[in-house]
C-alpha atoms as a PDB file:
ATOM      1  CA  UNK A   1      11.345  10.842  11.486  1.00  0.00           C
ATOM      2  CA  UNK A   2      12.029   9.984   7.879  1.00  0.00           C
ATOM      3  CA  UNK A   3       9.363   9.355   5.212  1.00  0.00           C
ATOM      4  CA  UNK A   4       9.092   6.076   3.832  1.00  0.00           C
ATOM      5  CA  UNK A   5       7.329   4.497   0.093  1.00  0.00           C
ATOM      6  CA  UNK A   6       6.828   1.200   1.441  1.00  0.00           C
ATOM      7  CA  UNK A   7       5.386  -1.557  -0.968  1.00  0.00           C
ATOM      8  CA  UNK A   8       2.801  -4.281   0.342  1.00  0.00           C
ATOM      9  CA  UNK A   9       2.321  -7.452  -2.180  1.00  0.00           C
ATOM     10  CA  UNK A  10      -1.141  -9.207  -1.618  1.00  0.00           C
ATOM     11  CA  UNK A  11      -3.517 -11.329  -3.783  1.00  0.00           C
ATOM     12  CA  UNK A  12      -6.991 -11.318  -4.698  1.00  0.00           C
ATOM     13  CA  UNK A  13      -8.263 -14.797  -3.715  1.00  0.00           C
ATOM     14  CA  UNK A  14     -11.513 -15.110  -5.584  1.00  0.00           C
ATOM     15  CA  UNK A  15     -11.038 -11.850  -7.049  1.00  0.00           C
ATOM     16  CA  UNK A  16     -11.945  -8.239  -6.266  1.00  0.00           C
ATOM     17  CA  UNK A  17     -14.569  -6.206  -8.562  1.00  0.00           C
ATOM     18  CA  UNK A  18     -13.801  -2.887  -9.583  1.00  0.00           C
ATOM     19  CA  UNK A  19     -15.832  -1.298  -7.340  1.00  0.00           C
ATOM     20  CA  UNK A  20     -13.551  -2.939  -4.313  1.00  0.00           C
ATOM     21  CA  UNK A  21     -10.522  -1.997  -5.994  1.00  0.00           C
ATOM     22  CA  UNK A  22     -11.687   1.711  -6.180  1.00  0.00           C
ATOM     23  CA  UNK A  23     -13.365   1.678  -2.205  1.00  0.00           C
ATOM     24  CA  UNK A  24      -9.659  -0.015  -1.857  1.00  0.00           C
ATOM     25  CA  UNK A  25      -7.901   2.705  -3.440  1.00  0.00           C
ATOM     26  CA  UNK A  26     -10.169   5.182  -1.686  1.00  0.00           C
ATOM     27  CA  UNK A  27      -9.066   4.047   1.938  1.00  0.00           C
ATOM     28  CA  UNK A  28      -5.581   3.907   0.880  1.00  0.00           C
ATOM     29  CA  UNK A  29      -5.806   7.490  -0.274  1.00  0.00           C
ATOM     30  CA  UNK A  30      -4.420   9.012   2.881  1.00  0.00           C
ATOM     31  CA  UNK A  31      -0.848   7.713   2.849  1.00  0.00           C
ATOM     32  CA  UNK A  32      -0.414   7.826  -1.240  1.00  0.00           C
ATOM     33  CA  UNK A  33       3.010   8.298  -2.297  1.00  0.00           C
ATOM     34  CA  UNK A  34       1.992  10.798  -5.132  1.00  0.00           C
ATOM     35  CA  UNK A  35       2.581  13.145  -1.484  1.00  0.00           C
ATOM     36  CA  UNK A  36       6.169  12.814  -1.695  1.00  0.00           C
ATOM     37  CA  UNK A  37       8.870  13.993  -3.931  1.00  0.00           C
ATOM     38  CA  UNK A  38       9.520  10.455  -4.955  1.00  0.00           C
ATOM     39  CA  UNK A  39       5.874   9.636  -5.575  1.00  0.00           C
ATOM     40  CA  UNK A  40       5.425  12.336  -7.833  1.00  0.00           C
ATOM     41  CA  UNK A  41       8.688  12.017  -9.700  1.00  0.00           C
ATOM     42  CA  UNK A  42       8.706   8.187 -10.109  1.00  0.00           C
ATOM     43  CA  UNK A  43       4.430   8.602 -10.859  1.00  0.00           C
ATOM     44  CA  UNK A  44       3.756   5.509  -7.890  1.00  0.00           C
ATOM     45  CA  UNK A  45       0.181   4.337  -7.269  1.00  0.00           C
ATOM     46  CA  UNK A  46      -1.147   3.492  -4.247  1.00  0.00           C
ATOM     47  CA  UNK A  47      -2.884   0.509  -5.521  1.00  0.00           C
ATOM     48  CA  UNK A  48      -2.103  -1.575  -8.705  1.00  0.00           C
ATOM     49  CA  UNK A  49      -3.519  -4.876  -9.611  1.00  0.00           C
ATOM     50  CA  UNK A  50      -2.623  -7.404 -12.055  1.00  0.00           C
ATOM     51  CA  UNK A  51      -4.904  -9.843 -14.311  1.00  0.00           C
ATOM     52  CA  UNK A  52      -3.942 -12.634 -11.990  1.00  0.00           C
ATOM     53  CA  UNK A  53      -5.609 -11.055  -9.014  1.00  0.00           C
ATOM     54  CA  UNK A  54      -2.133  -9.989  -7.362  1.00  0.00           C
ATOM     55  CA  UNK A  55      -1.722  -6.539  -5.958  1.00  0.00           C
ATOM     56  CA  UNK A  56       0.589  -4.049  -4.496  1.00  0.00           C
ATOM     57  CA  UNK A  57      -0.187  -1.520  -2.312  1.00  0.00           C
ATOM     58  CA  UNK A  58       2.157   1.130  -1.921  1.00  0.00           C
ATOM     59  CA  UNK A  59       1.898   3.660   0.685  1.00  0.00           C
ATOM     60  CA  UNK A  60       3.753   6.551   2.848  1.00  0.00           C
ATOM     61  CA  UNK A  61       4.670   6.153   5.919  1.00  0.00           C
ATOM     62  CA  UNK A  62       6.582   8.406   8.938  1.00  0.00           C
ATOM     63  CA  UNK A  63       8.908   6.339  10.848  1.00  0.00           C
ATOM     64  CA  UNK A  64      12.089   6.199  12.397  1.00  0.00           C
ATOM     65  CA  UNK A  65      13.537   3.162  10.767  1.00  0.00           C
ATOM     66  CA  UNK A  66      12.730   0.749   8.100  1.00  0.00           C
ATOM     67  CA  UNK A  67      11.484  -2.131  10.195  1.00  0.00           C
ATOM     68  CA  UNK A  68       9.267   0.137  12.067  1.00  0.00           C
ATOM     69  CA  UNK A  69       7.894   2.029   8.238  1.00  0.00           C
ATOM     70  CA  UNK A  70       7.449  -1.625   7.261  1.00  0.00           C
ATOM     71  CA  UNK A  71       5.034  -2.482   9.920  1.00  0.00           C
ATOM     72  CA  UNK A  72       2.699   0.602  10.017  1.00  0.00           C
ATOM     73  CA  UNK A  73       2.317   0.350   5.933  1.00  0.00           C
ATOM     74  CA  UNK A  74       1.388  -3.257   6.616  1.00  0.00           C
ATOM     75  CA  UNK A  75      -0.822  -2.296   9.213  1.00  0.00           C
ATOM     76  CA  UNK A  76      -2.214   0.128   7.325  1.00  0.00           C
ATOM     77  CA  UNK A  77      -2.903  -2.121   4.420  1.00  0.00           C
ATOM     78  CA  UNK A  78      -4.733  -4.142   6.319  1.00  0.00           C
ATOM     79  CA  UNK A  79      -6.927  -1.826   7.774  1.00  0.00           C
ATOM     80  CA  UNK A  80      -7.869  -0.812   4.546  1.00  0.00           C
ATOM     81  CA  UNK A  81      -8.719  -4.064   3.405  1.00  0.00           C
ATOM     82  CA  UNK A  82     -10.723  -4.878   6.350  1.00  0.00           C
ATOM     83  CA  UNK A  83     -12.441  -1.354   5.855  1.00  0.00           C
ATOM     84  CA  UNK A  84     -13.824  -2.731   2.543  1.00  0.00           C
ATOM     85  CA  UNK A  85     -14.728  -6.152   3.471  1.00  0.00           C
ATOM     86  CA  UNK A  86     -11.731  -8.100   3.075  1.00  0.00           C
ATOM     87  CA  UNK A  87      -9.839 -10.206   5.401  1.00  0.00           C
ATOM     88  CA  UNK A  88      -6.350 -12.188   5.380  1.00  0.00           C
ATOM     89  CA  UNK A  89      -8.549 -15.052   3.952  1.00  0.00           C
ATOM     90  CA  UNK A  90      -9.709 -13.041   0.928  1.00  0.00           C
ATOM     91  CA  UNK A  91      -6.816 -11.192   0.499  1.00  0.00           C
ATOM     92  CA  UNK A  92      -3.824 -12.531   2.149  1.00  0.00           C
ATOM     93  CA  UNK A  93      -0.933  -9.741   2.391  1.00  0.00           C
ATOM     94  CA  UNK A  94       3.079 -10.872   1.050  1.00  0.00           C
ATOM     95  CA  UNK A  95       6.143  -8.886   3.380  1.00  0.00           C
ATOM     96  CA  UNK A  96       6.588  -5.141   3.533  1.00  0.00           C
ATOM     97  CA  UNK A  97       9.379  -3.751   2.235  1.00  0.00           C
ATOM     98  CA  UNK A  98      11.255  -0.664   1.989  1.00  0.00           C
ATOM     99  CA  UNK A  99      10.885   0.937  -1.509  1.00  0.00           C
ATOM    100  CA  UNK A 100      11.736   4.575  -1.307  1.00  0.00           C
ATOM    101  CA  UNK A 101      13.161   6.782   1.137  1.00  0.00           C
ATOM    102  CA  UNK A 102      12.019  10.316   0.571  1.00  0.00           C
ATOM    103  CA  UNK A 103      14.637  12.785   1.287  1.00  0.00           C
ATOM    104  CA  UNK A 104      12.242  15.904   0.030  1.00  0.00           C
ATOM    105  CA  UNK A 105      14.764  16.954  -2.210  1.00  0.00           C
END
């Protein structure tokens, strides 16, 4: 298994409070990249918003390819905006892709 910084876009329809982003950030919390070597070194959050209401949501994953690390971070993502009351209606999720490969060195 290799570890995988995987990068989910999404947007805010309507918006999302503070206090979303933060429950948000708090569900995310488990896969953070600030776990990895590359998280730490490149400083990555697992949750950044923008003043237009677009987001990413970057997140560590185990998995034995990129296509399969794509779909558990999207997964993921989703759970943890359904976790804090938002669905693909509020906040519809953009493709997964592959932004870091951590080697652990």
């Amino acid at each position: 298994m290799t570890t995988f910084v995987i990068s989910v876009p999404g947007t805010f329809i309507g918006g999302a409070d503070t206090g979303v982003r933060d429950e948000l950030a708090r569900a995310l919390r488990p896969a953070d990249p600030h776990r990895t070597h590359l998280g730490s070194t490149e400083d990555i959050d697992v949750l950044t918003v923008n003043d237009d209401g677009t987001f990413t949501v970057r997140l560590t994953v185990e998995a034995g390819s990129g296509p399969e690390a794509e779909g558990k971070a999207r997964r993921l993502a989703e759970s943890a905006l359904t976790a804090v009351g938002l669905d693909d209606s509020a906040a519809p999720l953009g493709p997964a892709v592959v932004t870091g490969i951590d080697t652990g060195e």
